[in-house]
Protein backbone atom coordinates (compact mmCIF):
# COMPACT_ATOMS: atom_id res chain seq x y z
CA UNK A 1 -6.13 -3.85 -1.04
CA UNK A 2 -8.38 -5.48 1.05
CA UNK A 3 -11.73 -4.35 3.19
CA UNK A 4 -12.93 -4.41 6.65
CA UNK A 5 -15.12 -4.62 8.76
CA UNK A 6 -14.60 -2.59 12.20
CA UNK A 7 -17.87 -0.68 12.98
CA UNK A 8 -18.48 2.93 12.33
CA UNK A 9 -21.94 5.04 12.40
CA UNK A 10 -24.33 3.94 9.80
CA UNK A 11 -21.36 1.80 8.03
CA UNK A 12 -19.61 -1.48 8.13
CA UNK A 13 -16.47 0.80 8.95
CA UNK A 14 -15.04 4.28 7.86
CA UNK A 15 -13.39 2.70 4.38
CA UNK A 16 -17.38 1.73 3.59
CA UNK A 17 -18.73 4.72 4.58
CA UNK A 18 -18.38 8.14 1.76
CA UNK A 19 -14.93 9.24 1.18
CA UNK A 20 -13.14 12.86 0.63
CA UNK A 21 -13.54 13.36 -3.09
CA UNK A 22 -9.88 13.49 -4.61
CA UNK A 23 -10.36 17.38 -5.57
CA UNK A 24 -10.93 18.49 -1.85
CA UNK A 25 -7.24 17.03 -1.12
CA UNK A 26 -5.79 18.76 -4.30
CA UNK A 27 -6.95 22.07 -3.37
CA UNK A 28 -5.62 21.33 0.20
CA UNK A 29 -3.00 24.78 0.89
CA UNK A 30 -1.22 22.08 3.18
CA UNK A 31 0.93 20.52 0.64
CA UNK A 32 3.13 23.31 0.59
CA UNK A 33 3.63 22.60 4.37
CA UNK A 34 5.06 19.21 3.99
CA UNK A 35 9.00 18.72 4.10
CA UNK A 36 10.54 16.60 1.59
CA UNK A 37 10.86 13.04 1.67
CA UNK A 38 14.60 12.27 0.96
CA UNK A 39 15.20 8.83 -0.35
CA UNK A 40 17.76 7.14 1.22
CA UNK A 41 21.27 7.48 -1.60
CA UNK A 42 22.24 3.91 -1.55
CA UNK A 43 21.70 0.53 0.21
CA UNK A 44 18.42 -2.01 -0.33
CA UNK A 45 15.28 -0.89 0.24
CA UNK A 46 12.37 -3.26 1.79
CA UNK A 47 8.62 -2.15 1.20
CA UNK A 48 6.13 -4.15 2.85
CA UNK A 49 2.26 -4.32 1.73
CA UNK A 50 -0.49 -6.20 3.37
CA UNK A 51 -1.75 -7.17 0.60
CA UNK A 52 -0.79 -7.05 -3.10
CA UNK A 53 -1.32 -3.73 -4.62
CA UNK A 54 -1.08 -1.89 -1.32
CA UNK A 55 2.66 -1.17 -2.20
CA UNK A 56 2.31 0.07 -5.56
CA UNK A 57 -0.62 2.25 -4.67
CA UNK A 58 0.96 3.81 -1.39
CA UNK A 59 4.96 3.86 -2.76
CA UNK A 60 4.55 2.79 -6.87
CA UNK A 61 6.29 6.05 -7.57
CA UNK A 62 9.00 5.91 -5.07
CA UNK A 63 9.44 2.32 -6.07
CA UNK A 64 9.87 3.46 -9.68
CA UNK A 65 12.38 6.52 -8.62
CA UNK A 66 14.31 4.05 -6.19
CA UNK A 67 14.26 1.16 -9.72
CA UNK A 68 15.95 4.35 -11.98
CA UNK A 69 18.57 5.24 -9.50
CA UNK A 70 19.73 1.32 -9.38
CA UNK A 71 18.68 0.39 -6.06
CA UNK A 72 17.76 -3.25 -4.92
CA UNK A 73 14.16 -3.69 -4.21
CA UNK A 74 12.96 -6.23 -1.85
CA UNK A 75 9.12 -6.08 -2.00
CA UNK A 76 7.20 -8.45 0.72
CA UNK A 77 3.47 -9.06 0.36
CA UNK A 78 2.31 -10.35 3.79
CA UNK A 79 -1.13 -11.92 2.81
CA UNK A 80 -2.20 -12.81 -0.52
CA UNK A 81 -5.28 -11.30 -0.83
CA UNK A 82 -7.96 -13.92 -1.53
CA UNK A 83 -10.77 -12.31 0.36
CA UNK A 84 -10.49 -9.16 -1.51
CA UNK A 85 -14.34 -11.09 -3.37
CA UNK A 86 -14.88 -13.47 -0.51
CA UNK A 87 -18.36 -14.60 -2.09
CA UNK A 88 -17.04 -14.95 -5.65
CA UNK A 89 -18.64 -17.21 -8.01
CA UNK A 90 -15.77 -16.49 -10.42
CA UNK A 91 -12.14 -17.01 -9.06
CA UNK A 92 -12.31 -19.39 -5.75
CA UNK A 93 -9.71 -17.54 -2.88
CA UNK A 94 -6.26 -19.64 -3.96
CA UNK A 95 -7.13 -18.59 -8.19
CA UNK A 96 -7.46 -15.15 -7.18
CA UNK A 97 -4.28 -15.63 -4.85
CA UNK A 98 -2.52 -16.76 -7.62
CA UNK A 99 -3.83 -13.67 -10.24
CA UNK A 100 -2.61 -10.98 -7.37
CA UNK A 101 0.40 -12.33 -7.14
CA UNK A 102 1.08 -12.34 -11.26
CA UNK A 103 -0.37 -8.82 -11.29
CA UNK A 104 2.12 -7.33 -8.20
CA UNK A 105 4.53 -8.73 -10.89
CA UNK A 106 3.65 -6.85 -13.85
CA UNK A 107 3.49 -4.00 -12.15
CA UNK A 108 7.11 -4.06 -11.00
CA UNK A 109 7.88 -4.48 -14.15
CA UNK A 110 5.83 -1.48 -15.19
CA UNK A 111 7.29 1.00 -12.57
CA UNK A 112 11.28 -0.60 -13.92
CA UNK A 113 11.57 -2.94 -10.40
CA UNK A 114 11.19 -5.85 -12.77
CA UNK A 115 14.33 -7.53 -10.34
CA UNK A 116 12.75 -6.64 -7.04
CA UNK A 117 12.42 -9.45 -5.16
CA UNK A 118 9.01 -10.53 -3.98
CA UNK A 119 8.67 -12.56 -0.96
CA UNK A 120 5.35 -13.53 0.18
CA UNK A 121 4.60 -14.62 3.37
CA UNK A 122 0.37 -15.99 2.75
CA UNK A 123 -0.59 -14.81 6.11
CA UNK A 124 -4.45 -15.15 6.20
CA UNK A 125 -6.12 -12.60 4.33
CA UNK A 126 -8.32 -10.28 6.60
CA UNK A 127 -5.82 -12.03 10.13
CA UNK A 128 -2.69 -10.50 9.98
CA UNK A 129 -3.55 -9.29 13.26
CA UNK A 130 -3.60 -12.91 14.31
CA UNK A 131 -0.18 -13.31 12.72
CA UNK A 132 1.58 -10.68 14.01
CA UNK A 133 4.28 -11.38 15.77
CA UNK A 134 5.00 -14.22 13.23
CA UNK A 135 5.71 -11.36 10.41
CA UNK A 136 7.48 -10.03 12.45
CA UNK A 137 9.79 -12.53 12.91
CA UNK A 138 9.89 -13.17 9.33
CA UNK A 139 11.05 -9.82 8.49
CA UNK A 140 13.63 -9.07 10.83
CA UNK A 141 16.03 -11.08 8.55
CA UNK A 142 14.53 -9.33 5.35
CA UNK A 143 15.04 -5.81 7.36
CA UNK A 144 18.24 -6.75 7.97
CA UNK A 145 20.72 -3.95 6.51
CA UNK A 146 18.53 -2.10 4.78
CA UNK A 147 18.73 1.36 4.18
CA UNK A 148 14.83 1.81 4.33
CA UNK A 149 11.94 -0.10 5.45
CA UNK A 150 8.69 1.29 4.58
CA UNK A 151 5.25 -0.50 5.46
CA UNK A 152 1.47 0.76 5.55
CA UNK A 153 0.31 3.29 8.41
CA UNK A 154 -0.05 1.42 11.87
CA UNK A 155 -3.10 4.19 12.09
CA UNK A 156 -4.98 3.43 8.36
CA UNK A 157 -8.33 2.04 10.33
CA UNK A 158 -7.67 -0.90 8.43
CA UNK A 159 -6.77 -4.03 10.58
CA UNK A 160 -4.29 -5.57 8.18
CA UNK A 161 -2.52 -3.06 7.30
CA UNK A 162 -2.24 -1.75 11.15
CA UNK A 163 -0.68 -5.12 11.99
CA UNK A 164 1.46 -5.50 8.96
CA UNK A 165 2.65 -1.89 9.72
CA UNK A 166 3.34 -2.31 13.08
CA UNK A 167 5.27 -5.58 12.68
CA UNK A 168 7.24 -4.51 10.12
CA UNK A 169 8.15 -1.50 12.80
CA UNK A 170 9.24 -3.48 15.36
CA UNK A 171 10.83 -5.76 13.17
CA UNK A 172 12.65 -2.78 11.84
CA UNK A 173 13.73 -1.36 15.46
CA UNK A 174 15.05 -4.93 15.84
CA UNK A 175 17.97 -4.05 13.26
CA UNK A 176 18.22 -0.12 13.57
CA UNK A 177 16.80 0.23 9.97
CA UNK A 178 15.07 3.37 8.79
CA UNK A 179 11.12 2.95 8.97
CA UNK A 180 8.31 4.51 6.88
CA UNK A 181 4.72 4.47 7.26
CA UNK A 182 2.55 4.48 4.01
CA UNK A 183 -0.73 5.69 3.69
CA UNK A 184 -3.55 3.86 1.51
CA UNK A 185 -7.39 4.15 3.10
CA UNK A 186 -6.51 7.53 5.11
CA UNK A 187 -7.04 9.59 1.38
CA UNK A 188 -10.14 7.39 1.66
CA UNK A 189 -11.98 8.37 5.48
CA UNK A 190 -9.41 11.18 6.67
CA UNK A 191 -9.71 14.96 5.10
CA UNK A 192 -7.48 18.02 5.02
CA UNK A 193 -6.08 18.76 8.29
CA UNK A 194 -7.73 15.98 9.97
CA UNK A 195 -6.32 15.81 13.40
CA UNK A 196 -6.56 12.14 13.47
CA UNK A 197 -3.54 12.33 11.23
CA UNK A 198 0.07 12.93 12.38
CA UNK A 199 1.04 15.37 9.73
CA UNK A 200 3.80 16.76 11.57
CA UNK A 201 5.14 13.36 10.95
CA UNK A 202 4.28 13.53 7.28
CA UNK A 203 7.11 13.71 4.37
CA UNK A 204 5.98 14.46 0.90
CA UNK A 205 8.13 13.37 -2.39
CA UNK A 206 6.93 14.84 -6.04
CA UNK A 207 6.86 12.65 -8.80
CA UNK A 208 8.05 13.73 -11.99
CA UNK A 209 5.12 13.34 -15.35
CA UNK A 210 6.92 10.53 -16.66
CA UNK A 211 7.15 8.32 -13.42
CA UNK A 212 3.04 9.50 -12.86
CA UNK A 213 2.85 7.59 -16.04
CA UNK A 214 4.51 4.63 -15.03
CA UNK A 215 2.99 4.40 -11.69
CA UNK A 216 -0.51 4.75 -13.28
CA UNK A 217 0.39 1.68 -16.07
CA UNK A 218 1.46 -0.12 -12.58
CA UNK A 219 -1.80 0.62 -11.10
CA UNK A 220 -4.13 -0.68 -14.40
CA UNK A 221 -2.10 -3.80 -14.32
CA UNK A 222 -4.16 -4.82 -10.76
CA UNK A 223 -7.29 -5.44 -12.96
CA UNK A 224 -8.79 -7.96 -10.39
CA UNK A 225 -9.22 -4.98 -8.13
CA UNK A 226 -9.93 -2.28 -10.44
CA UNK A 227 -12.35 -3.81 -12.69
CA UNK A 228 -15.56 -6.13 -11.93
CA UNK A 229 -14.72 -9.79 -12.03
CA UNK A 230 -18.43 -10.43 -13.53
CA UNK A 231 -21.43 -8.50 -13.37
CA UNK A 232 -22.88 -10.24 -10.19
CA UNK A 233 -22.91 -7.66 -7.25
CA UNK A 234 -19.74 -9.98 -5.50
CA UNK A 235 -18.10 -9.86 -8.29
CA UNK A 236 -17.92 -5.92 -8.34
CA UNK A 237 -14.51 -4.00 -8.23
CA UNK A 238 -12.77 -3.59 -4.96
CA UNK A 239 -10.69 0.10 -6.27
CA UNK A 240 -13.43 2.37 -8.05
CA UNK A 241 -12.00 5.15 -9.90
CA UNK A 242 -12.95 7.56 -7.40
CA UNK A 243 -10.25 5.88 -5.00
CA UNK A 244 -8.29 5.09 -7.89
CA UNK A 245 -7.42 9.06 -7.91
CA UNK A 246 -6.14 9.13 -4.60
CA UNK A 247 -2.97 7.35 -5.59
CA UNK A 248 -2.72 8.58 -9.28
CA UNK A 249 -1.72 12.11 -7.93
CA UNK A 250 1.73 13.78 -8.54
CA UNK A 251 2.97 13.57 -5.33
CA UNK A 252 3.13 10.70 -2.62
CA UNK A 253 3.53 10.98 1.30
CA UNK A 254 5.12 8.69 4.11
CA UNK A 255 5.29 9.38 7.97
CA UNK A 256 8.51 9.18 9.81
């Protein structure tokens, strides 16, 4: 997961600004309200992120459900996500490259999709929207036959993740395959019943305790993000835990 900057009152944007502390969503009474996300019984399944870790935090448990019931994974990372510490005196932007890339691999690993295949694609960090219609031309072919493609939300006020989302849409309608939109920053700026949010849209899948456990093992293996890379302010970590719970909860949710 990357930052932003797209102007919002008083903030650099609405993912700077406060968020909706993690125990207003669990006592939301809209859960009950959401109809079940049915994963597709069969075929490959391609999950795109923006940047490494967006997958895992968005879809880690669905990943890990779709790994136990033997389906083939294709995960595709569309930047790298260097400028996640753009003014780090610690890792220049192609080490830390390098480290997100070994870390979306140990978490595969952790949620059972060690096979998944990982294609990255090292569109600039913080430009996808530059690069748009370029992903999507690079994965039509990946979409290609499979019985789910699932990308983040073309609406998460995040400009990477808008772009990668919406490429890997059309890209999707190109081949008639299934599409998914993830949420990652909306736990973040949005709140219960925000209207900005199409929840009519929204699909909700449980997660059982033990794949809550993997999932959260995936999550601690991102440590570049979660942790401080020194103890200079540019150094500090990207995913407090305080956003951390947003995606450590025992249920996720797609739009379709």
């Amino acid at each position: 997961m990357t930052t932003h900057t797209d102007g919002a009152a008083g903030y650099a944007d609405a993912i700077q600004a406060p968020g909706t502390d993690e125990s207003v969503w669990r006592a939301w009474t809209g859960w009950k309200h959401l109809r079940e996300f049915p994963l597709p019984p069969g075929g490959r399944v391609v999950v795109v992120a923006a940047h490494p870790d967006d997958e895992v935090l968005g879809l880690g448990g669905t990943l890990a459900l779709l790994a136990a019931a033997g389906r083939s994974i294709t995960v595709v990372t569309v930047t790298d996500g260097e400028a996640s510490h753009p003014d780090s005196r610690i890792l220049l932007p192609r080490e830390l490259a390098d480290e997100r890339a070994a870390e979306t691999r140990t978490a595969l690993e952790r949620l059972g999709a060690g096979s998944a295949e990982i294609v990255r694609l090292h569109v600039p960090d913080s430009g996808v929207d530059r690069h748009e219609d370029e992903v999507r031309r690079a994965l039509v072919p990946l979409c290609s036959g499979a019985a789910l493609v699932a990308a983040p939300w073309t609406g998460d006020v995040h400009s990477d993740h808008e772009a990668a989302g919406r490429a890997a849409r059309a890209a999707a309608a190109e081949v008639d395959a299934p599409f998914a939109e993830y949420p990652v920053w909306m736990w973040h700026w949005a709140h219960p019943g925000d209207s900005r949010v199409p929840w009519e849209r929204a699909r909700c899948l449980s997660l059982p305790a033990e794949i809550q456990q993997r999932k959260r093992h995936a999550v601690d293996a991102f440590v570049s993000q979660i942790l401080p890379l020194g103890p200079g302010e540019h150094e500090a970590a990207v995913l407090p835990p305080e956003e951390l719970a947003h995606h450590l909860r025992p249920v996720e949710v797609v739009f379709q």
